[in-house]
C-alpha atoms as a PDB file:
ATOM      1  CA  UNK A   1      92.415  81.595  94.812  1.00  0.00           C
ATOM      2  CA  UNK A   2      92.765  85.498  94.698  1.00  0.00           C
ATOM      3  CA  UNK A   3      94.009  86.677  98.126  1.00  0.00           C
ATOM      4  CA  UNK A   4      93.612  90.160  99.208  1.00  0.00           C
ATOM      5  CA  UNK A   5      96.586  90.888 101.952  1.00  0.00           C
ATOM      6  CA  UNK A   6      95.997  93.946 103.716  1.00  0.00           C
ATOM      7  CA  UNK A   7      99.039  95.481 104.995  1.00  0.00           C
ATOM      8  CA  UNK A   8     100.979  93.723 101.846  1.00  0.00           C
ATOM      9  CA  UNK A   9     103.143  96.568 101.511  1.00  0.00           C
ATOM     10  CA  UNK A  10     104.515  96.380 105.317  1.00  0.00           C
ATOM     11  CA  UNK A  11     107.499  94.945 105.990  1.00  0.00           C
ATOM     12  CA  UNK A  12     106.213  91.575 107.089  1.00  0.00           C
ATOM     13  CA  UNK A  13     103.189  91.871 104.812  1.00  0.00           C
ATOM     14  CA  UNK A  14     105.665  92.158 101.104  1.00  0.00           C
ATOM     15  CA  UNK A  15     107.211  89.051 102.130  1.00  0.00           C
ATOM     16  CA  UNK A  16     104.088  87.068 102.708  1.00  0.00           C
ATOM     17  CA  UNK A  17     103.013  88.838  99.361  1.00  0.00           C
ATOM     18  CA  UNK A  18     105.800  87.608  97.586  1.00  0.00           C
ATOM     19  CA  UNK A  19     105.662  83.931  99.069  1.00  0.00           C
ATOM     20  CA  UNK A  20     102.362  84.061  97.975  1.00  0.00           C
ATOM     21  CA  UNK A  21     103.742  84.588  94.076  1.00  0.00           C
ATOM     22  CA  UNK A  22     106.207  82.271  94.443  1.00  0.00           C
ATOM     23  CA  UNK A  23     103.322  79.760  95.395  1.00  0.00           C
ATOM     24  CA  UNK A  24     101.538  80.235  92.111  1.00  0.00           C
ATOM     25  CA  UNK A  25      98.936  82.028  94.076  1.00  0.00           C
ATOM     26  CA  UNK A  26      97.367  85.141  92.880  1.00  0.00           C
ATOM     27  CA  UNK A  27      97.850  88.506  95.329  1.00  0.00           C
ATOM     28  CA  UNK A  28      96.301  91.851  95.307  1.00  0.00           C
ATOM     29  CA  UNK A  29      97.640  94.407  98.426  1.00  0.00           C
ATOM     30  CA  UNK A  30      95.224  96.400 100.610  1.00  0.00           C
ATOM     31  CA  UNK A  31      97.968  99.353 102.519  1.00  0.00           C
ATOM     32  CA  UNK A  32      97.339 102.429 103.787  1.00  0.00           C
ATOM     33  CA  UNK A  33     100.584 103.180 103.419  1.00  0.00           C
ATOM     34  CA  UNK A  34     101.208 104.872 107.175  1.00  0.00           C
ATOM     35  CA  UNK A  35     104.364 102.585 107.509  1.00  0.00           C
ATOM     36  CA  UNK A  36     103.960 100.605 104.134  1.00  0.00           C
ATOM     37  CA  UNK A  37     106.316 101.191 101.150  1.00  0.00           C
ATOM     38  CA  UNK A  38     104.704 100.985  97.673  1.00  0.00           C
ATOM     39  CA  UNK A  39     107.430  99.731  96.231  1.00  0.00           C
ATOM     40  CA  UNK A  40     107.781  96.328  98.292  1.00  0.00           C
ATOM     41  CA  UNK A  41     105.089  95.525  96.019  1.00  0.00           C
ATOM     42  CA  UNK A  42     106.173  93.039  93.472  1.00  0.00           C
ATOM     43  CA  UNK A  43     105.599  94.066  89.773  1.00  0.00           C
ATOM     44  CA  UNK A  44     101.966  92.758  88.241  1.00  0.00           C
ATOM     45  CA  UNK A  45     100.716  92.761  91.891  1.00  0.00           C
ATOM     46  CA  UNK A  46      97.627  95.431  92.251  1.00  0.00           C
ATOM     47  CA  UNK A  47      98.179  97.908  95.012  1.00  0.00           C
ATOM     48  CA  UNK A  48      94.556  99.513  96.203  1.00  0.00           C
ATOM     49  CA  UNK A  49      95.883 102.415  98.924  1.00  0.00           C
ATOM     50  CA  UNK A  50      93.055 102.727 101.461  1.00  0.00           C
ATOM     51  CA  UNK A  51      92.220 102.074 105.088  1.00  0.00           C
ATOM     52  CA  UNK A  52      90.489  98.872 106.716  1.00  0.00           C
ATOM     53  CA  UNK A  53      88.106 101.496 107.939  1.00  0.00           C
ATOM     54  CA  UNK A  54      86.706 102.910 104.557  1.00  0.00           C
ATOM     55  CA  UNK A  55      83.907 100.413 104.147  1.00  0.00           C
ATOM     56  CA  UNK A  56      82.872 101.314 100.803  1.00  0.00           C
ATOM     57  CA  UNK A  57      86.837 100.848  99.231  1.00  0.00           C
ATOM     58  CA  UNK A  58      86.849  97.518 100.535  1.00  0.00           C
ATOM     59  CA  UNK A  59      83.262  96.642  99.124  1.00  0.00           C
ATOM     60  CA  UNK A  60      84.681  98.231  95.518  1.00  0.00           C
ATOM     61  CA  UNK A  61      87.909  96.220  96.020  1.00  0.00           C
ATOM     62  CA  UNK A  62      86.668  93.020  97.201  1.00  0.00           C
ATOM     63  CA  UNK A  63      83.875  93.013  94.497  1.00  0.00           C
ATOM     64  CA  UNK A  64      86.001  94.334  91.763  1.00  0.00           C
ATOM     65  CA  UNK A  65      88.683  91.796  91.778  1.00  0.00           C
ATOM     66  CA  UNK A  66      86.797  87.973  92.920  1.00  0.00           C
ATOM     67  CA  UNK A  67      88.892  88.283  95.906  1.00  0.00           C
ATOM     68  CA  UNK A  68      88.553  84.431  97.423  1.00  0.00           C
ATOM     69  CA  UNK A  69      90.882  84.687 100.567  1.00  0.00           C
ATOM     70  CA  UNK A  70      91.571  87.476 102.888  1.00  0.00           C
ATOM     71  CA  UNK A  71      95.202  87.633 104.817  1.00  0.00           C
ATOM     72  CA  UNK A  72      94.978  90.412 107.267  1.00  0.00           C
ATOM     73  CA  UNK A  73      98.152  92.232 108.181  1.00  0.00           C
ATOM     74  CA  UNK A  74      97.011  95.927 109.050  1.00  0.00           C
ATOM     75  CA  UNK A  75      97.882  96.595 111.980  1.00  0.00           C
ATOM     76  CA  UNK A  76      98.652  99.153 114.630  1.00  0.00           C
ATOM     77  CA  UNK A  77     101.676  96.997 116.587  1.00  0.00           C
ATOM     78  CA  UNK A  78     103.818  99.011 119.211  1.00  0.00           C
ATOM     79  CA  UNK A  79     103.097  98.201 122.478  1.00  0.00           C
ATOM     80  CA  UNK A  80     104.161 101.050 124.543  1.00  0.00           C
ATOM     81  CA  UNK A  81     102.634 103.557 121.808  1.00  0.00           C
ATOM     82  CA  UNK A  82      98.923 101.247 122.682  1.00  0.00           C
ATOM     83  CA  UNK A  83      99.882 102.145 126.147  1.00  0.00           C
ATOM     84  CA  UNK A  84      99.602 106.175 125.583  1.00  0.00           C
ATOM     85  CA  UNK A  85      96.473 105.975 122.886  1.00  0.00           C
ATOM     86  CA  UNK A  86      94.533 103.351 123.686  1.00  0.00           C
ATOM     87  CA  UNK A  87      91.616 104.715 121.732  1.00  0.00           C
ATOM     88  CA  UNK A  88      93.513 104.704 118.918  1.00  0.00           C
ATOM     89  CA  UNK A  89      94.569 101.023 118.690  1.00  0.00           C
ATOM     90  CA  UNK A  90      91.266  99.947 119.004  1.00  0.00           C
ATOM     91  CA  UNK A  91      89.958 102.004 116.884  1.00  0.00           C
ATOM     92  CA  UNK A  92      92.274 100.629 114.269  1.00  0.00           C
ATOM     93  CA  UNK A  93      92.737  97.178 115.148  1.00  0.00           C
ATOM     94  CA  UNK A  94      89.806  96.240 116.185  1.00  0.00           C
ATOM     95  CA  UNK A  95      87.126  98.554 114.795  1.00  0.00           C
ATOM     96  CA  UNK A  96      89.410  98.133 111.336  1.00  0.00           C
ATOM     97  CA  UNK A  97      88.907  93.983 111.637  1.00  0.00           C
ATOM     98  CA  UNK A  98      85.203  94.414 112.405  1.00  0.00           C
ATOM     99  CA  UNK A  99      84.938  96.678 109.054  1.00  0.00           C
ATOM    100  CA  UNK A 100      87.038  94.841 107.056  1.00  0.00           C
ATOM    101  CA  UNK A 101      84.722  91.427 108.558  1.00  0.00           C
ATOM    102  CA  UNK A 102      81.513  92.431 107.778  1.00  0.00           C
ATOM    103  CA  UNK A 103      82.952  93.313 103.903  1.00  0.00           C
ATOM    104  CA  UNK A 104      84.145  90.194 103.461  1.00  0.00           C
ATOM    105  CA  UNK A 105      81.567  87.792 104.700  1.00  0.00           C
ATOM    106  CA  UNK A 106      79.068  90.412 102.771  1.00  0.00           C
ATOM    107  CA  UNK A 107      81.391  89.570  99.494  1.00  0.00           C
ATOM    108  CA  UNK A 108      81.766  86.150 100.147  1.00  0.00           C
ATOM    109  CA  UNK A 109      84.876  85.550 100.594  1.00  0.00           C
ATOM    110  CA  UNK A 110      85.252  82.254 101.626  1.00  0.00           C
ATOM    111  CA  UNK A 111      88.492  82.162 103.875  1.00  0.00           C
ATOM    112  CA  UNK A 112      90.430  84.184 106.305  1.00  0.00           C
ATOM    113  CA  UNK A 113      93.961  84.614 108.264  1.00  0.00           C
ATOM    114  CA  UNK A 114      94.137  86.745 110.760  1.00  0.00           C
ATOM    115  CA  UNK A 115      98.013  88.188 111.505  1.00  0.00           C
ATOM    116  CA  UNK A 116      97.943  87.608 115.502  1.00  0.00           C
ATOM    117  CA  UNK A 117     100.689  87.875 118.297  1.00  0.00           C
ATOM    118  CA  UNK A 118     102.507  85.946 121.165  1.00  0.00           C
ATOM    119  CA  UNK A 119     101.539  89.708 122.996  1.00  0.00           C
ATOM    120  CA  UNK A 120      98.144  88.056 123.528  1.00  0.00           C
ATOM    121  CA  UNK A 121      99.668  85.346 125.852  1.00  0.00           C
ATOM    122  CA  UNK A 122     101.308  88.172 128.288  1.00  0.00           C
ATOM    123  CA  UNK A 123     103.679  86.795 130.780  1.00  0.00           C
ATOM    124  CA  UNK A 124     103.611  83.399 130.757  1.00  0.00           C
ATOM    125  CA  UNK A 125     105.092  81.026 133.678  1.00  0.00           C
ATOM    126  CA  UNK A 126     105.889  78.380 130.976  1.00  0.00           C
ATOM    127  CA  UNK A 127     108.648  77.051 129.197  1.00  0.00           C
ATOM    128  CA  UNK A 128     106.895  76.522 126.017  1.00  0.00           C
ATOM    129  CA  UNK A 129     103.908  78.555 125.465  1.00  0.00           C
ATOM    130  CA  UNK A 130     101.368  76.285 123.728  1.00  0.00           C
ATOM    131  CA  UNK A 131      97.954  77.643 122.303  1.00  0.00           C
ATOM    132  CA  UNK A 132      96.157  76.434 124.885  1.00  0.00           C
ATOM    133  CA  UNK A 133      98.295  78.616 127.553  1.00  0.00           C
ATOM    134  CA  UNK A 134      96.427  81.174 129.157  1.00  0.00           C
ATOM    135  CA  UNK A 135      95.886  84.620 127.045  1.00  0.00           C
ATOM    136  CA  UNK A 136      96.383  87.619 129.801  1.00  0.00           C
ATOM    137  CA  UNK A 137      97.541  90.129 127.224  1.00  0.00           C
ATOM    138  CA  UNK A 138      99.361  92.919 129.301  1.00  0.00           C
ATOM    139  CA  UNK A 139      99.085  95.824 126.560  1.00  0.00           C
ATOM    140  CA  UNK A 140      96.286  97.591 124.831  1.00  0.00           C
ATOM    141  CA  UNK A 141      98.207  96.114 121.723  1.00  0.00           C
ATOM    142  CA  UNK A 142      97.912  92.624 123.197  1.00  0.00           C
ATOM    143  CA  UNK A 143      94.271  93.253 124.480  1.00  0.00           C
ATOM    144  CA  UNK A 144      93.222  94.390 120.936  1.00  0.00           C
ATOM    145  CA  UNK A 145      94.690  91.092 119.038  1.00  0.00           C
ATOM    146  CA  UNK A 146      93.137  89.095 121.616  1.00  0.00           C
ATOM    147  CA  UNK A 147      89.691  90.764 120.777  1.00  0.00           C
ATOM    148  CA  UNK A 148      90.791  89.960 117.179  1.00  0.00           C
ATOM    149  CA  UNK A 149      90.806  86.539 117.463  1.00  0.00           C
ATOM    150  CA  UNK A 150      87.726  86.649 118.974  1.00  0.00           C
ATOM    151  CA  UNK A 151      85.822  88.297 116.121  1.00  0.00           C
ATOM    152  CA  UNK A 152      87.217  86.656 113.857  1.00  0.00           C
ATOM    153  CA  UNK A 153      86.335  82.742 115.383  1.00  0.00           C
ATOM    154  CA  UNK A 154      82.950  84.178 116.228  1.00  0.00           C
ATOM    155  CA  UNK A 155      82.444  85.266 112.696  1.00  0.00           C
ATOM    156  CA  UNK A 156      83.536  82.415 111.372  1.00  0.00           C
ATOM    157  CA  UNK A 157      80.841  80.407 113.044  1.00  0.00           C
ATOM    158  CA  UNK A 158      78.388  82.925 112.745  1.00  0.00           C
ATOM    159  CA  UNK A 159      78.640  82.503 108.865  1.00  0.00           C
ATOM    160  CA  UNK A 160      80.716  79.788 107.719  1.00  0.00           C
ATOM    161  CA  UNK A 161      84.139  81.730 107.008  1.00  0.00           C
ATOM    162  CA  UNK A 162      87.173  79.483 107.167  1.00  0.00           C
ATOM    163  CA  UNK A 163      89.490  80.957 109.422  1.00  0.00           C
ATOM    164  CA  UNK A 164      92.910  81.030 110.774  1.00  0.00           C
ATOM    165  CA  UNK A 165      94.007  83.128 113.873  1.00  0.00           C
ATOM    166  CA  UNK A 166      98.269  83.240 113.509  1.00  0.00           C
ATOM    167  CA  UNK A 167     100.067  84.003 116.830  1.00  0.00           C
ATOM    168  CA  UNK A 168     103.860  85.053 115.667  1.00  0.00           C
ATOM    169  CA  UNK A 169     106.810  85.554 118.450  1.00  0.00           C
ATOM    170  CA  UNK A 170     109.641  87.802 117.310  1.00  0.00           C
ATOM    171  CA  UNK A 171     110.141  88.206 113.631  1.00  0.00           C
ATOM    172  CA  UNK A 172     113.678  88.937 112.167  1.00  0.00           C
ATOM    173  CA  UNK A 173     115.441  89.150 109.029  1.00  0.00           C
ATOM    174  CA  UNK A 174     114.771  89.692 105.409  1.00  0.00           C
ATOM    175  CA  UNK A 175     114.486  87.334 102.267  1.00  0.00           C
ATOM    176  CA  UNK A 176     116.052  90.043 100.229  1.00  0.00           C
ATOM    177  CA  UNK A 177     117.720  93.295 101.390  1.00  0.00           C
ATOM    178  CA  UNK A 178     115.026  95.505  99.234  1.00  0.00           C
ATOM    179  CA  UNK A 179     112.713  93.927 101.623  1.00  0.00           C
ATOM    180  CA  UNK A 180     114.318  94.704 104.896  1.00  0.00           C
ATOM    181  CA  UNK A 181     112.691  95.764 108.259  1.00  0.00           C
ATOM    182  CA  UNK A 182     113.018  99.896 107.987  1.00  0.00           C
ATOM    183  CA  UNK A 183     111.091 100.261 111.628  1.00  0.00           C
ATOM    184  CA  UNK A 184     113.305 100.498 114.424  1.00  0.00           C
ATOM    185  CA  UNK A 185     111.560  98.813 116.898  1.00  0.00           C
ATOM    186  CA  UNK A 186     112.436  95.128 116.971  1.00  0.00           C
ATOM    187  CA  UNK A 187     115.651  94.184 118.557  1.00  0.00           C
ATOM    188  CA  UNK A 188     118.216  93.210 116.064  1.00  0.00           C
ATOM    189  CA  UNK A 189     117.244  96.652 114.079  1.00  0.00           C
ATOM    190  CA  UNK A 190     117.440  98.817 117.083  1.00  0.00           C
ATOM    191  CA  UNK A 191     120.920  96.810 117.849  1.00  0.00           C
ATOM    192  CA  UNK A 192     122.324  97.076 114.776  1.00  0.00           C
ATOM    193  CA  UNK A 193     121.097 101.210 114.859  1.00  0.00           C
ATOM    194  CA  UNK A 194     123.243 101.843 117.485  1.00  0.00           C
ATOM    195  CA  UNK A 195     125.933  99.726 116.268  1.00  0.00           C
ATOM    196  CA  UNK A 196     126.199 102.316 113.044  1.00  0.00           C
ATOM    197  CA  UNK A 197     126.377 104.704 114.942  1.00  0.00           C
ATOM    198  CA  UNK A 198     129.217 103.458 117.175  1.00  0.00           C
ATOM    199  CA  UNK A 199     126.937 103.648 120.225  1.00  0.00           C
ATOM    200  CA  UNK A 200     126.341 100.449 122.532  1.00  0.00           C
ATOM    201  CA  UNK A 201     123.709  97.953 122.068  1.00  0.00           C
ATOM    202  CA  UNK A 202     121.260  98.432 125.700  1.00  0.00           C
ATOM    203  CA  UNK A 203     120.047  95.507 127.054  1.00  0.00           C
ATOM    204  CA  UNK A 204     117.147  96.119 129.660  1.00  0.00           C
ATOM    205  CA  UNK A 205     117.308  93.914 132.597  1.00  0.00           C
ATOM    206  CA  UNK A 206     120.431  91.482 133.274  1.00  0.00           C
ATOM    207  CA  UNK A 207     118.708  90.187 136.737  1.00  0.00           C
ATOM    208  CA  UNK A 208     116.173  88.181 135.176  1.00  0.00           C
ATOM    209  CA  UNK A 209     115.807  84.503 136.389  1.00  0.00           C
ATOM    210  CA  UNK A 210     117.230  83.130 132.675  1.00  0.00           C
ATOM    211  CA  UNK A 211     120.713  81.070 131.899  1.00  0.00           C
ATOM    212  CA  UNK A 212     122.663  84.640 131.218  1.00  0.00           C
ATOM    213  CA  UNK A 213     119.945  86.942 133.041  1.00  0.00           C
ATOM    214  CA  UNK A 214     118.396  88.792 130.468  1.00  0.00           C
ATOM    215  CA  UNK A 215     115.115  88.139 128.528  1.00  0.00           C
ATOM    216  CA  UNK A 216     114.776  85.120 126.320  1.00  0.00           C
ATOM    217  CA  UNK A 217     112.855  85.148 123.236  1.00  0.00           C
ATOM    218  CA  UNK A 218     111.888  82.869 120.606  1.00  0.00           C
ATOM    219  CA  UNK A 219     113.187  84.458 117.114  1.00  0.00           C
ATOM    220  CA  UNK A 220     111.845  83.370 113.390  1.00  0.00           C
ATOM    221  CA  UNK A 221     113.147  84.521 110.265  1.00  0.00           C
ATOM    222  CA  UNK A 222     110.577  86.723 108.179  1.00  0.00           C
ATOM    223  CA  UNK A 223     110.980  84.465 105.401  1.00  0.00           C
ATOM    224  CA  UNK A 224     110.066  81.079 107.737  1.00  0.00           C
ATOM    225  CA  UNK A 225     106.909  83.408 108.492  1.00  0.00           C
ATOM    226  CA  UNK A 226     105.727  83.800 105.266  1.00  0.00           C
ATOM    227  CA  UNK A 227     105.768  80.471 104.113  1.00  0.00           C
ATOM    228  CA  UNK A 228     103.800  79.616 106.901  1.00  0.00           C
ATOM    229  CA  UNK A 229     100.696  81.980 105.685  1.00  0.00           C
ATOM    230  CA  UNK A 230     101.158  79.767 102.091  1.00  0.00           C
ATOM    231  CA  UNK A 231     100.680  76.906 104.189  1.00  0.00           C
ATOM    232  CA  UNK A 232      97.714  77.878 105.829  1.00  0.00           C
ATOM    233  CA  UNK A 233      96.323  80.185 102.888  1.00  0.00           C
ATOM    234  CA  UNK A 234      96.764  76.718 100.534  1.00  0.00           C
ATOM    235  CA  UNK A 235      95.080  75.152 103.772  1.00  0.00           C
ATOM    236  CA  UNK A 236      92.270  77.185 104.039  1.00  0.00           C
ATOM    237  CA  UNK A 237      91.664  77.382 100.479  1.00  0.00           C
ATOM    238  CA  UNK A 238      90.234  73.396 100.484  1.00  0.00           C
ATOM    239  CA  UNK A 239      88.584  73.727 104.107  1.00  0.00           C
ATOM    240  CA  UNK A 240      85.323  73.145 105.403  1.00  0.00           C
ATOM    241  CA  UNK A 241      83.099  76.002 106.073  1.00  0.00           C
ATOM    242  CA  UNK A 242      83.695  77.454 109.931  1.00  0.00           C
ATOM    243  CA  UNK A 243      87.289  75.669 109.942  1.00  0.00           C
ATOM    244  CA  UNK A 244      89.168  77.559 112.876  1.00  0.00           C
ATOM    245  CA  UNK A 245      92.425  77.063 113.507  1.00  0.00           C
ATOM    246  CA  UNK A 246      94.628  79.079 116.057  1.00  0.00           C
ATOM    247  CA  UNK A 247      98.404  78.171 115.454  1.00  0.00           C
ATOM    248  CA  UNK A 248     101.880  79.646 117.162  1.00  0.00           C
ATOM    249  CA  UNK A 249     104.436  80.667 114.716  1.00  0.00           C
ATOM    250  CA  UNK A 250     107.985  80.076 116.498  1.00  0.00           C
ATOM    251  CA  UNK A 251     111.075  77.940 116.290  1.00  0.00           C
ATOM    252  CA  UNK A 252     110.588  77.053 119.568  1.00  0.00           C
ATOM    253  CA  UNK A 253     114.311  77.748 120.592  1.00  0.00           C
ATOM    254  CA  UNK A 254     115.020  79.979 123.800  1.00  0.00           C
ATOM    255  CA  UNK A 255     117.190  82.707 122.786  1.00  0.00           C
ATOM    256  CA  UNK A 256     118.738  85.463 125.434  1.00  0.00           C
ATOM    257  CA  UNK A 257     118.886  88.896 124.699  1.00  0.00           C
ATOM    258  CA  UNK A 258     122.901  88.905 125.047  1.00  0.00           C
ATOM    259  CA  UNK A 259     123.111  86.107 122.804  1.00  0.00           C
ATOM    260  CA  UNK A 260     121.201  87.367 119.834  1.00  0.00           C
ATOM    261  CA  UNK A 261     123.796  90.389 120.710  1.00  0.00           C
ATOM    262  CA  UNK A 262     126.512  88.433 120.587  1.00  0.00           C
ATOM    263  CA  UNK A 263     125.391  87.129 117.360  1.00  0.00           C
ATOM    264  CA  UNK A 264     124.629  90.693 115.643  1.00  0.00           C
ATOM    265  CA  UNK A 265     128.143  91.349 116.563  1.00  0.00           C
ATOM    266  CA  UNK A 266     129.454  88.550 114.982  1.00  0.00           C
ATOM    267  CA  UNK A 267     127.745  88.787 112.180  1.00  0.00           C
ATOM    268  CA  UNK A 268     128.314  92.429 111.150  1.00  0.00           C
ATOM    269  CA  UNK A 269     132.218  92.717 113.077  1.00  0.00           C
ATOM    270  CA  UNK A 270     130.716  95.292 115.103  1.00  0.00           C
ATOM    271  CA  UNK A 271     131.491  94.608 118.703  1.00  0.00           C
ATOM    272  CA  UNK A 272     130.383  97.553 120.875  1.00  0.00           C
ATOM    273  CA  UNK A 273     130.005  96.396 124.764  1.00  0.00           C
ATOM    274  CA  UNK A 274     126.549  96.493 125.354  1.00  0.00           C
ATOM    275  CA  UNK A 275     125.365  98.401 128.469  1.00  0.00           C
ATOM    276  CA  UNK A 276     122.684  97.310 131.190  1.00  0.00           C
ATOM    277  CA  UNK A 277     119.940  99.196 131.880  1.00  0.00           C
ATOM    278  CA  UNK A 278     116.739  98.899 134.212  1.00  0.00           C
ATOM    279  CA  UNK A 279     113.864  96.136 133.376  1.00  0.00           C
ATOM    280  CA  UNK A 280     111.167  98.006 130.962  1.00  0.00           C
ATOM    281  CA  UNK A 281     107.914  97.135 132.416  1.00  0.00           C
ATOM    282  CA  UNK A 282     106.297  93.865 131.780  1.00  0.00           C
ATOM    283  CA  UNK A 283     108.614  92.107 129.806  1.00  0.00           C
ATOM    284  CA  UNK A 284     108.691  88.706 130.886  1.00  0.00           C
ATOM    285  CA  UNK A 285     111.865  86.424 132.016  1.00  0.00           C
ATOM    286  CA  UNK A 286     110.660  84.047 128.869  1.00  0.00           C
ATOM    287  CA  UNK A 287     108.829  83.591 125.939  1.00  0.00           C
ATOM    288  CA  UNK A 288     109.296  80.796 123.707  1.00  0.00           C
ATOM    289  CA  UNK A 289     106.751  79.228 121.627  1.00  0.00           C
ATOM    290  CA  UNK A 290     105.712  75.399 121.251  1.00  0.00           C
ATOM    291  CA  UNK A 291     105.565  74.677 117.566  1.00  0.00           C
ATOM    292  CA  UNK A 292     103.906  71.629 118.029  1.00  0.00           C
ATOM    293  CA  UNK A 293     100.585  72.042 116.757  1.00  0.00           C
ATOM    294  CA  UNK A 294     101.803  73.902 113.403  1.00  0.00           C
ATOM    295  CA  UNK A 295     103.957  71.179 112.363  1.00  0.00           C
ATOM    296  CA  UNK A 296     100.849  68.545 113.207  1.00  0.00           C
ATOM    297  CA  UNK A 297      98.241  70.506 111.266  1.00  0.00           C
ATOM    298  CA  UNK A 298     100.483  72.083 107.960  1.00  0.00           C
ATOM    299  CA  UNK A 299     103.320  70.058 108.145  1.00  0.00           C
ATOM    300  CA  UNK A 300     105.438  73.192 108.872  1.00  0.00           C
ATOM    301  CA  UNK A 301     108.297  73.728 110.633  1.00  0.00           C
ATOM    302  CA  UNK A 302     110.752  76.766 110.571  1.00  0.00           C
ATOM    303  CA  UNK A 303     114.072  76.075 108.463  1.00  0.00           C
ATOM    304  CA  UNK A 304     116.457  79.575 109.420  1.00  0.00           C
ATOM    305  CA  UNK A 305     118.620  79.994 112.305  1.00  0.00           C
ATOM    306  CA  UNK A 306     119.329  83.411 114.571  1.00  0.00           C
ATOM    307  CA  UNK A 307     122.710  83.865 112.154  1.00  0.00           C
ATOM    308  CA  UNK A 308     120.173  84.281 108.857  1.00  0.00           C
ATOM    309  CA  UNK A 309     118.403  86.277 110.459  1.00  0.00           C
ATOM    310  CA  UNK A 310     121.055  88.525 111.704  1.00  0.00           C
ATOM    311  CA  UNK A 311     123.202  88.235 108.372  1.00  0.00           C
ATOM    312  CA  UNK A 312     120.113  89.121 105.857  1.00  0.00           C
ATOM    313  CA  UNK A 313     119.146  91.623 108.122  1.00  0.00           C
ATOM    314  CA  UNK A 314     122.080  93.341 107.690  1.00  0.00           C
ATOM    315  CA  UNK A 315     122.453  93.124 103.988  1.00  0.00           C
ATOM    316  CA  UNK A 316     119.630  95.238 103.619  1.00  0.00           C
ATOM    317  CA  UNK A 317     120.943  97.958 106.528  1.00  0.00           C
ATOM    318  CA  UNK A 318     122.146 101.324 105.212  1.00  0.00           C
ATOM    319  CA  UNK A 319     125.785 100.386 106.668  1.00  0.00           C
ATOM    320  CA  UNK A 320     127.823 100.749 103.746  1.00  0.00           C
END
């Protein structure tokens, strides 16, 4: 199959790009470029620099190229930036996904994954969050990858499009250092920021109701992440028409905010006392994914601890 991946040139988009190629399976990359980088692109892979909003370059692209599979990554995805322009992340995230929708099922195209969140499950009272827990998003972003899924299962029955909804937790690492995350807005990058800088690492809340007392997450390497979308892509490329699947992407291991940390520090021999600042609102105690239902349906399961992450993050952070 030919698989267009929009967002390709993002930082989690290049990787599942380049899993993709490693698979045998051909790739063409749909970016914008707003936080893409051209040059994450691997060499013989077509870059087509447009937004999911310009209906008539995706009908060109899509119909120029026998695009089979669609693997969409473009995305508006802070959450407290959704909370100030609302308009705007629906606008793109949702308005974008119906474009890009009615393109592809107009082309053809005869399978789709949808690049989801754990944002759409809120704050769950859980242990393990399974797909079947509750979806109370508490963000605009949340709300609008929640809508996502729905358009995209409704299409799918609608017209017979094989589709995959992917809910990921927190993403980390790199598979190569020219690949690394550049954005500043996940934790170990905004730890290892201030670390550079000799400033302390902040955590935000240390009265939570958790082993340590600050958030727990569930963390999987970038690279983990990508092969999953071969997985399903190679999954979806052999399924019955209307196939819907809706899958977590997680280790499912608990990790606190101190301890990942505690692990940045080790890893880099940076050890800057963090400092403890107020809860932000609506983070929850703990979010940590079941990855049950993956491992049933693709045979998947991730294979990198917190320390890869951590370590191949900062390979590819301007330290040096």
């Amino acid at each position: 199959m030919t698989w267009l991946i929009t967002g390709g040139a993002g930082y989690i988009g290049a990787h599942v790009v380049h899993a993709l190629r490693a698979a045998g399976e051909q790739a063409l990359v749909y970016d914008d470029l707003s936080t893409g980088i051209a040059g994450r692109v691997p060499s013989g892979v077509e870059l087509v620099v447009g937004s999911t909003l310009d209906r008539a370059l995706l009908e060109r692209t899509l119909a120029g190229r026998s695009v089979t599979g669609v693997i969409h990554l473009a995305a508006k995805k802070q959450v407290g930036e959704s909370v100030a322009r609302p308009l705007h992340y629906y606008r793109e995230n949702v308005e974008g996904l119906r474009v890009l929708l009615d393109a592809v099922t107009e082309a053809g195209v005869r399978a789709f994954v949808f690049s989801s969140s754990a944002a759409v499950y809120g704050m769950p009272d859980v242990e393990l969050v399974t797909e079947d827990t509750p979806c109370l998003p508490v963000s605009p972003y949340g709300e609008t990858k929640l809508a996502g899924e729905w358009l995209v299962r409704a299409t799918g029955r609608a017209t017979g499009l094989a589709t995959a909804s992917l809910r990921y937790f927190n993403v980390a690492g790199a598979a190569s250092p020219a690949l690394a995350d550049t954005g500043v807005y996940n934790i170990v990058p905004m730890v290892l920021e201030r670390l550079t800088a000799g400033d302390a690492p902040r955590i935000f809340g240390a009265d939570y109701p958790t082993p340590d007392g600050t958030c727990v997450r569930d963390y999987i390497h970038v690279a983990d992440l990508a092969e999953a979308h071969v997985a399903i892509a190679q999954r979806l490329a052999g399924a019955a028409p209307g196939t819907d699947l809706t899958l977590n992407i997680g280790r499912g291991v608990g990790v606190s905010v101190r301890e990942m940390i505690d692990t940045i520090a080790r890893e880099t021999g940076l050890d800057v006392p963090a400092t403890v600042h107020d809860r932000r609102p609506g983070d929850p105690p703990r979010v940590v994914a079941s990855a049950d239902r993956i491992a049933a349906e693709l045979g998947w399961s991730a294979k990198r601890d917190v320390a890869e992450m951590v370590s191949s993050a900062w390979a590819g952070w301007p330290h040096t």
